[in-house]
Protein backbone atom coordinates (compact mmCIF):
# COMPACT_ATOMS: atom_id res chain seq x y z
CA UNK A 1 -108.93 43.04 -68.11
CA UNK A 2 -108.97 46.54 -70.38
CA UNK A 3 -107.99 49.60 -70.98
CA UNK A 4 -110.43 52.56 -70.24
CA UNK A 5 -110.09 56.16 -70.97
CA UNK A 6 -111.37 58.39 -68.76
CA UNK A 7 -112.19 61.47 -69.49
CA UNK A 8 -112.86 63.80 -66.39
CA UNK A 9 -111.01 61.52 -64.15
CA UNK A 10 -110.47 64.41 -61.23
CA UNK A 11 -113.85 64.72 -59.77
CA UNK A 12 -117.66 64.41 -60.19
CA UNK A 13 -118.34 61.04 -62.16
CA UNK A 14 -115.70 60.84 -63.52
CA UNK A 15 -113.26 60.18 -60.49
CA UNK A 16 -115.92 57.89 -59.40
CA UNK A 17 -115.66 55.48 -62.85
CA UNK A 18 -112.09 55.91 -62.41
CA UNK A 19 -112.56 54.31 -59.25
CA UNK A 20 -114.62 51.57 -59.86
CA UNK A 21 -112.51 50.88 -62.83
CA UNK A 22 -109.05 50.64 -61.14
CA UNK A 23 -110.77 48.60 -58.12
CA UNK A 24 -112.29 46.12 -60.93
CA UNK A 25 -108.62 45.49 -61.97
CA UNK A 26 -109.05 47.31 -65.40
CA UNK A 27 -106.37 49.56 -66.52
CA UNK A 28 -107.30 53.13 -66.71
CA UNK A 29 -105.59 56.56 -69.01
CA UNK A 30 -107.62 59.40 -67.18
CA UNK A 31 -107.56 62.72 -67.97
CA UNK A 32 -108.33 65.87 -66.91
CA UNK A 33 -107.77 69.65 -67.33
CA UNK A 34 -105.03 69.88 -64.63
CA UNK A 35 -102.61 67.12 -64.55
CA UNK A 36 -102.00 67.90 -60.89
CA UNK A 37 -105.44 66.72 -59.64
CA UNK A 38 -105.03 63.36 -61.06
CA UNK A 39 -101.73 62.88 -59.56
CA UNK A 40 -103.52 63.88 -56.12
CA UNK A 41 -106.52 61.27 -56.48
CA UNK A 42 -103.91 58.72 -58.23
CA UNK A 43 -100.22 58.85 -56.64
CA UNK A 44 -98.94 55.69 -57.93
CA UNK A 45 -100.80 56.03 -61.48
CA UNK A 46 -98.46 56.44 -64.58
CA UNK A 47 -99.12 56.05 -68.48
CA UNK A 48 -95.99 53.27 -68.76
CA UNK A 49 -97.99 50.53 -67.16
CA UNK A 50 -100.35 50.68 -70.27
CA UNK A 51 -98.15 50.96 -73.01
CA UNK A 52 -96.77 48.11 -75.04
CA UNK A 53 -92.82 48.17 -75.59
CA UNK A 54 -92.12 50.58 -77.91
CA UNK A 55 -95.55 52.04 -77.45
CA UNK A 56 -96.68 55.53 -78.19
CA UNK A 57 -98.44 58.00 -76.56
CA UNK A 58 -99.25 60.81 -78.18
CA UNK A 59 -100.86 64.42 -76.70
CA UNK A 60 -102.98 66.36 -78.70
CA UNK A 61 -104.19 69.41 -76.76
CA UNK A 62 -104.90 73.29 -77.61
CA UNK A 63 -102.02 75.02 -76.33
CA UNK A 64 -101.18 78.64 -75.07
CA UNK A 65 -98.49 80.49 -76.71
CA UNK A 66 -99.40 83.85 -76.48
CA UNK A 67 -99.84 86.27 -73.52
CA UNK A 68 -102.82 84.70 -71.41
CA UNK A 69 -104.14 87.93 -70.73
CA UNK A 70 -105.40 87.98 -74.79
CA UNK A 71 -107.09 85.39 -75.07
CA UNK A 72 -110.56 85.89 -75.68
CA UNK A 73 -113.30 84.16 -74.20
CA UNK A 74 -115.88 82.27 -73.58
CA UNK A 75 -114.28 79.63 -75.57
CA UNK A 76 -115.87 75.56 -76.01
CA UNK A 77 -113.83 74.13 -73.15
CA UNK A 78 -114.47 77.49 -70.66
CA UNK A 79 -116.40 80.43 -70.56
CA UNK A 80 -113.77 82.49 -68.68
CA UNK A 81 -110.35 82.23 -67.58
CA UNK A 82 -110.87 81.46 -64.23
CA UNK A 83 -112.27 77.76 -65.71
CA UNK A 84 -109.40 77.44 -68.24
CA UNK A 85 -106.32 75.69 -67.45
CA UNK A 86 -104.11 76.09 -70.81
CA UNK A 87 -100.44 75.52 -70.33
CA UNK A 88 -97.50 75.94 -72.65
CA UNK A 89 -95.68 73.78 -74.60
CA UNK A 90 -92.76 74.29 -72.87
CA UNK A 91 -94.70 72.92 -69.68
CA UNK A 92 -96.11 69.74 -71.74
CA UNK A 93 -92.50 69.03 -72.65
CA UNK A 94 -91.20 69.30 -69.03
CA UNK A 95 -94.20 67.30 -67.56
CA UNK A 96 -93.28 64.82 -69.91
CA UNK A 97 -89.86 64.89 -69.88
CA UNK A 98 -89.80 63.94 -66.27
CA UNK A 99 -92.53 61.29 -66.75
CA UNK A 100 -89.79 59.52 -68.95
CA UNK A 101 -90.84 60.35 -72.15
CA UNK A 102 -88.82 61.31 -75.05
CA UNK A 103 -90.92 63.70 -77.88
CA UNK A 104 -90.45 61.87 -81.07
CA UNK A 105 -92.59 64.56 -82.92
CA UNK A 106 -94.49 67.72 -82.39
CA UNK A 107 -97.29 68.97 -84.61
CA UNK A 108 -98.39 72.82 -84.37
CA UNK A 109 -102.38 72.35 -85.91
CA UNK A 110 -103.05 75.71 -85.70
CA UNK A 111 -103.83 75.75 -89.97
CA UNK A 112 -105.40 72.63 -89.71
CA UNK A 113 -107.87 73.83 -87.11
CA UNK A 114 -108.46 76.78 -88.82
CA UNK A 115 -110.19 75.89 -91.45
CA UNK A 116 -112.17 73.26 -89.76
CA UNK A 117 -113.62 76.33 -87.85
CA UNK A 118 -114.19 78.29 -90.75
CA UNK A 119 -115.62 75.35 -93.04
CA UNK A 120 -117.79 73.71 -89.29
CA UNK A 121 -121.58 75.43 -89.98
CA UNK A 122 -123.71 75.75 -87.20
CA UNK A 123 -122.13 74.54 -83.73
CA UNK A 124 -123.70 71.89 -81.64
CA UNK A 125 -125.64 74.54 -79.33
CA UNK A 126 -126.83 71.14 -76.92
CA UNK A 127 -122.96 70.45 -76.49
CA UNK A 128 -121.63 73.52 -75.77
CA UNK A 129 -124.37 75.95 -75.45
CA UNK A 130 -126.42 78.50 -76.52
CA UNK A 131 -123.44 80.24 -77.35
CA UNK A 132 -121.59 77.73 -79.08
CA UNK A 133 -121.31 80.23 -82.30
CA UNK A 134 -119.48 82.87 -80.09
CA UNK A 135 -117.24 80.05 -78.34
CA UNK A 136 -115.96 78.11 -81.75
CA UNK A 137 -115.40 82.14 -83.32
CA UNK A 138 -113.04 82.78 -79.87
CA UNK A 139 -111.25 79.87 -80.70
CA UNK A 140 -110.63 80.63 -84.18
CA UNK A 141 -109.84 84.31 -83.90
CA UNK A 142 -107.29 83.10 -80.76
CA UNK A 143 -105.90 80.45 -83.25
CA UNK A 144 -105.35 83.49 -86.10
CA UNK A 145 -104.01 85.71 -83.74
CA UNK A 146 -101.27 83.28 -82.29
CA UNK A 147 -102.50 82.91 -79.17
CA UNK A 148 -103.68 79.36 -79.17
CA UNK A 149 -102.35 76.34 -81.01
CA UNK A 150 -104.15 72.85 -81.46
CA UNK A 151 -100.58 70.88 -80.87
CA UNK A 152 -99.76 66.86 -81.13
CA UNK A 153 -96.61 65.83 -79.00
CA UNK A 154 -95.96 61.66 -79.82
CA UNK A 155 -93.78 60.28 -77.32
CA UNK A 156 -92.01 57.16 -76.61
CA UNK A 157 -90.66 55.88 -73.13
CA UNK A 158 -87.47 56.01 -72.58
């Protein structure tokens, strides 16, 4: 048996490898942009079954902490907001608060990220698009303004 991570674990192919994983015995961390949907396809899934004793698990997601109605777009992960499922801090510690999970550390990125925008060159335009160079300048001018912050949340089960 192993440990897959699933990326996209909702829907599409995604939810389908998930499947095939789970029924194989494997265990399985899937992900996707809205927490809810995995809890819908999964009701009985949870992160403790995977971790050792003491065992981390850390978050590292781009965060909202601004007024959602600024935030510029497109951006890599969505070209408009009605694709974009950003959530709040506040919301990542609640979610994981009742998931029985203590935060042991929180990391704002936003400086970090910053400059790996500024200092990236020429985007990936297969990965995200033809307008990858408009996307990755969203995201920084979002970061600058406040709006959005790359954030790591490491957690340990209570």
């Amino acid at each position: 048996m192993s440990v897959w991570f699933i990326t996209g674990s909702s829907r599409g192919f995604g939810l389908e490898i998930t499947r095939a994983a789970l029924a194989a015995g494997h265990q399985v961390v899937a992900t996707a942009r809205k927490a809810e949907t995995v809890r819908e396809q999964f009701p009985d899934a949870e992160i403790s079954r995977v971790l050792t004793d003491n065992g981390l698990f850390i978050v590292y997601d781009v965060m909202l902490l601004g007024d959602p109605t600024r935030v510029g777009y497109p951006l890599p992960w969505a070209s408009e907001p009605e694709h974009s499922f950003l959530a709040r801090p506040e919301e990542y510690r609640s979610l994981l608060h009742e998931a029985g999970f203590d935060i042991v550390a929180e990391h704002d990125h936003r400086a970090q990220a910053a400059q790996s925008l500024r200092d990236a060159g020429a985007p990936n335009s297969v990965a995200m698009g033809t307008d990858a160079s408009t996307k990755l300048a969203k995201a920084l001018r979002n970061i600058e303004d406040g709006l959005l912050a790359p954030t790591e949340m490491i957690c340990r089960l209570r």
